[in-house]
N, C-alpha and C. Protein backbone atom coordinates (compact mmCIF):
# COMPACT_ATOMS: atom_id res chain seq x y z
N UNK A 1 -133.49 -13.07 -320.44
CA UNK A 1 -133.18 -13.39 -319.07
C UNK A 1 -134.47 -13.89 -318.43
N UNK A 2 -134.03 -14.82 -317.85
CA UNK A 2 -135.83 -15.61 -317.33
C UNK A 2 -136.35 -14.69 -315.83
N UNK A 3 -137.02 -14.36 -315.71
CA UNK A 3 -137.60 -14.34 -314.51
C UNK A 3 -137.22 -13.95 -313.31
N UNK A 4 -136.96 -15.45 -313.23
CA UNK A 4 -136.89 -15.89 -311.46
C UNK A 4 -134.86 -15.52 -311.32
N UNK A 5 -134.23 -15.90 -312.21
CA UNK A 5 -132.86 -15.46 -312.78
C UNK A 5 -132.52 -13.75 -312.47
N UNK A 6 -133.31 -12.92 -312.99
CA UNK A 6 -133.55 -11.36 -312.81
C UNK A 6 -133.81 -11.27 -311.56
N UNK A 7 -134.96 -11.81 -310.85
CA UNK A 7 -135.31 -11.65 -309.50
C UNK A 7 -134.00 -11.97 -308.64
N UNK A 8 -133.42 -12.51 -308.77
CA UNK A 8 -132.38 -13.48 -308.34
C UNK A 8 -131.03 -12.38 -308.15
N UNK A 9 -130.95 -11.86 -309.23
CA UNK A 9 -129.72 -11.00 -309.07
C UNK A 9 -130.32 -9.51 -308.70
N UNK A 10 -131.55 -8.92 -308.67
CA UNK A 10 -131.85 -7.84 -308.03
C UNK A 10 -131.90 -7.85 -306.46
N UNK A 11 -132.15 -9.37 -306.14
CA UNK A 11 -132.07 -9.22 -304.68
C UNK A 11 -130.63 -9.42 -304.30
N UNK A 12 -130.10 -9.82 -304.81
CA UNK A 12 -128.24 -10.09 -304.03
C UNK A 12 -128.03 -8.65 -304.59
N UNK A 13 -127.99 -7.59 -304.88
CA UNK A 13 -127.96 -6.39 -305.08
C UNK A 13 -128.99 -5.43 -304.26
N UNK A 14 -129.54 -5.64 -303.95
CA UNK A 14 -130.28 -4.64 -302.42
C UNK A 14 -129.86 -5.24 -301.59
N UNK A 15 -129.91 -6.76 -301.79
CA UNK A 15 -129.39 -6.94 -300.17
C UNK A 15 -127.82 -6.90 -299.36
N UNK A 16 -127.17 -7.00 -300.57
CA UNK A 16 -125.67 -6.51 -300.17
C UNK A 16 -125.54 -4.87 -299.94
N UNK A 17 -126.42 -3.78 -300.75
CA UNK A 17 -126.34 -2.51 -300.54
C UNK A 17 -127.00 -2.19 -299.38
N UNK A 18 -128.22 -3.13 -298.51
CA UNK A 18 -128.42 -2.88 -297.46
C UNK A 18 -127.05 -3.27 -296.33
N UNK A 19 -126.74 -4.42 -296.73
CA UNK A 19 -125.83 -4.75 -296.12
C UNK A 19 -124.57 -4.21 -295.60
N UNK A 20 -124.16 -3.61 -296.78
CA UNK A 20 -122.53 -2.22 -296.90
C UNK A 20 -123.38 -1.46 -296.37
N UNK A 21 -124.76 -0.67 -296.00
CA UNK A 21 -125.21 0.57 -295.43
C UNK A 21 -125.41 0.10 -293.73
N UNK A 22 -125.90 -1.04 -293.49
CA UNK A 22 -126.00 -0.99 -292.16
C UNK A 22 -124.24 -1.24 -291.53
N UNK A 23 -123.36 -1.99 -292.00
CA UNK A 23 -122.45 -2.53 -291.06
C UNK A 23 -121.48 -0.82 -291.39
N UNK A 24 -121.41 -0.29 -292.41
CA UNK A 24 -121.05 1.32 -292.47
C UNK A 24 -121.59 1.75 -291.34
N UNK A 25 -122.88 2.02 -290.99
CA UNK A 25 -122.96 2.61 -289.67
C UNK A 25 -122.52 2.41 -288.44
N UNK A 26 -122.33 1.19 -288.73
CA UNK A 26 -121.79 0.43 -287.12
C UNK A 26 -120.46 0.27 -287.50
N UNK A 27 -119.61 0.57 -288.10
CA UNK A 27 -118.29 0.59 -288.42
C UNK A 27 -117.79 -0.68 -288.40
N UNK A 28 -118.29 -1.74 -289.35
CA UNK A 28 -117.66 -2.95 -289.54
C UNK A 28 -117.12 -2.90 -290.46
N UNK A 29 -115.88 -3.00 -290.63
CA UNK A 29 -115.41 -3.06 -292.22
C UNK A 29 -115.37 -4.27 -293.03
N UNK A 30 -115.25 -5.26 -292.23
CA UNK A 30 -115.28 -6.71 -292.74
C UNK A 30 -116.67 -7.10 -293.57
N UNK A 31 -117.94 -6.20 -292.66
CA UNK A 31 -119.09 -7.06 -293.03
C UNK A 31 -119.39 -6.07 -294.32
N UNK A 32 -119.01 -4.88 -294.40
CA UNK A 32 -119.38 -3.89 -295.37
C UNK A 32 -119.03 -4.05 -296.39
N UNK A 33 -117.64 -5.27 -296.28
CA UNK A 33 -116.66 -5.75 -297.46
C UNK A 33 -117.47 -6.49 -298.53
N UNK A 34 -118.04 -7.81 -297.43
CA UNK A 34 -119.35 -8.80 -297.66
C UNK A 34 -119.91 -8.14 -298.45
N UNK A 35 -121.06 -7.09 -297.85
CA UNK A 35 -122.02 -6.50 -298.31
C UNK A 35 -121.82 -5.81 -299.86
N UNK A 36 -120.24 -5.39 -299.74
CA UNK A 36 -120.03 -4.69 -301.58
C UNK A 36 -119.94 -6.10 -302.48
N UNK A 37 -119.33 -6.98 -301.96
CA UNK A 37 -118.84 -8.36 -302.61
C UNK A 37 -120.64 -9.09 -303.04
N UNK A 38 -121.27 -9.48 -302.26
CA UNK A 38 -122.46 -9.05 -302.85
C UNK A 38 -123.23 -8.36 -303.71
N UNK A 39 -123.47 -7.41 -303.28
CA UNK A 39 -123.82 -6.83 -304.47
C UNK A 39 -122.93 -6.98 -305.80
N UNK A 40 -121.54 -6.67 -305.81
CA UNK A 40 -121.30 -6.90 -307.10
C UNK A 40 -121.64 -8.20 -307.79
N UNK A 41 -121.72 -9.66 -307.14
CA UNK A 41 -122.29 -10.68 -307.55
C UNK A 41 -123.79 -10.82 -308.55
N UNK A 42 -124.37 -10.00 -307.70
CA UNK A 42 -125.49 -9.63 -308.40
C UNK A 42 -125.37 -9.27 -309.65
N UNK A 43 -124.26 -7.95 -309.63
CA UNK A 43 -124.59 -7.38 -310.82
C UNK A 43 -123.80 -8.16 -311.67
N UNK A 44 -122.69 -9.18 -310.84
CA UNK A 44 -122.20 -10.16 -312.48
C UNK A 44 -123.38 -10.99 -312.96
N UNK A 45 -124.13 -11.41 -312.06
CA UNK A 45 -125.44 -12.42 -312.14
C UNK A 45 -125.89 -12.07 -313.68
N UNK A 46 -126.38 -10.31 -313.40
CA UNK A 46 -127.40 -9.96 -314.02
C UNK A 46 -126.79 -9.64 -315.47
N UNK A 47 -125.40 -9.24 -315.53
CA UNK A 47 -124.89 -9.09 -316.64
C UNK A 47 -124.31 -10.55 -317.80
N UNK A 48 -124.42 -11.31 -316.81
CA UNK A 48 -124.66 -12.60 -317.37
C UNK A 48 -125.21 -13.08 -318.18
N UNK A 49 -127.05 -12.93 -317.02
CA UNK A 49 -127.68 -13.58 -318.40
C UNK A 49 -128.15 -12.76 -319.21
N UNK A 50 -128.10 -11.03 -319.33
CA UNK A 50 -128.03 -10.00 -320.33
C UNK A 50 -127.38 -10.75 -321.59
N UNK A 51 -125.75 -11.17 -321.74
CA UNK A 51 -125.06 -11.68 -322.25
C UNK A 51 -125.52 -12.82 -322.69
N UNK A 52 -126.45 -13.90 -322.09
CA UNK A 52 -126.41 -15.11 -322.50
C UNK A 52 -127.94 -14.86 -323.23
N UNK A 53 -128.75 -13.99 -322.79
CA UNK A 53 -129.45 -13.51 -324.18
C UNK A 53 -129.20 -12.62 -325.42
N UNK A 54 -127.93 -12.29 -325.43
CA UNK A 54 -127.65 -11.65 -326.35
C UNK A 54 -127.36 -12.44 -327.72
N UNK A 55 -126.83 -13.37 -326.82
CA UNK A 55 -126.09 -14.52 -328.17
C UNK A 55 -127.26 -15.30 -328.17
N UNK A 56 -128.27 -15.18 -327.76
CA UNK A 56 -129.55 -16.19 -328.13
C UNK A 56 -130.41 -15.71 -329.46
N UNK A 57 -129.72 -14.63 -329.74
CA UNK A 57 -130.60 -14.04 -330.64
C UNK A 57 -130.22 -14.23 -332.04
């Protein structure tokens, strides 16, 4: 997994878990929705290119 790729999906994963934690406090459900939908992006990101180095090998 390159780099900037890793960097890439660790931040859409804090920043959606910041995201579901602040609009949770303020009782948005819409934006908290965002914020999980995010993060899980991330973690498809990251399981991605896990995967696309796997078969590189």
């Amino acid at each position: 997994m390159s780099a900037k790729e890793k960097a890439k999906a660790k931040a859409e994963q804090i920043v959606g878990k910041a995201v579901q934690k602040t609009a949770r406090m303020r009782g948005k459900k819409t934006t908290e929705d965002k914020g999980a939908a995010l993060g899980l992006r991330g973690k498809a990101r990251a399981r991605k290119e896990k995967a696309k180095d796997f078969f590189k090998k």
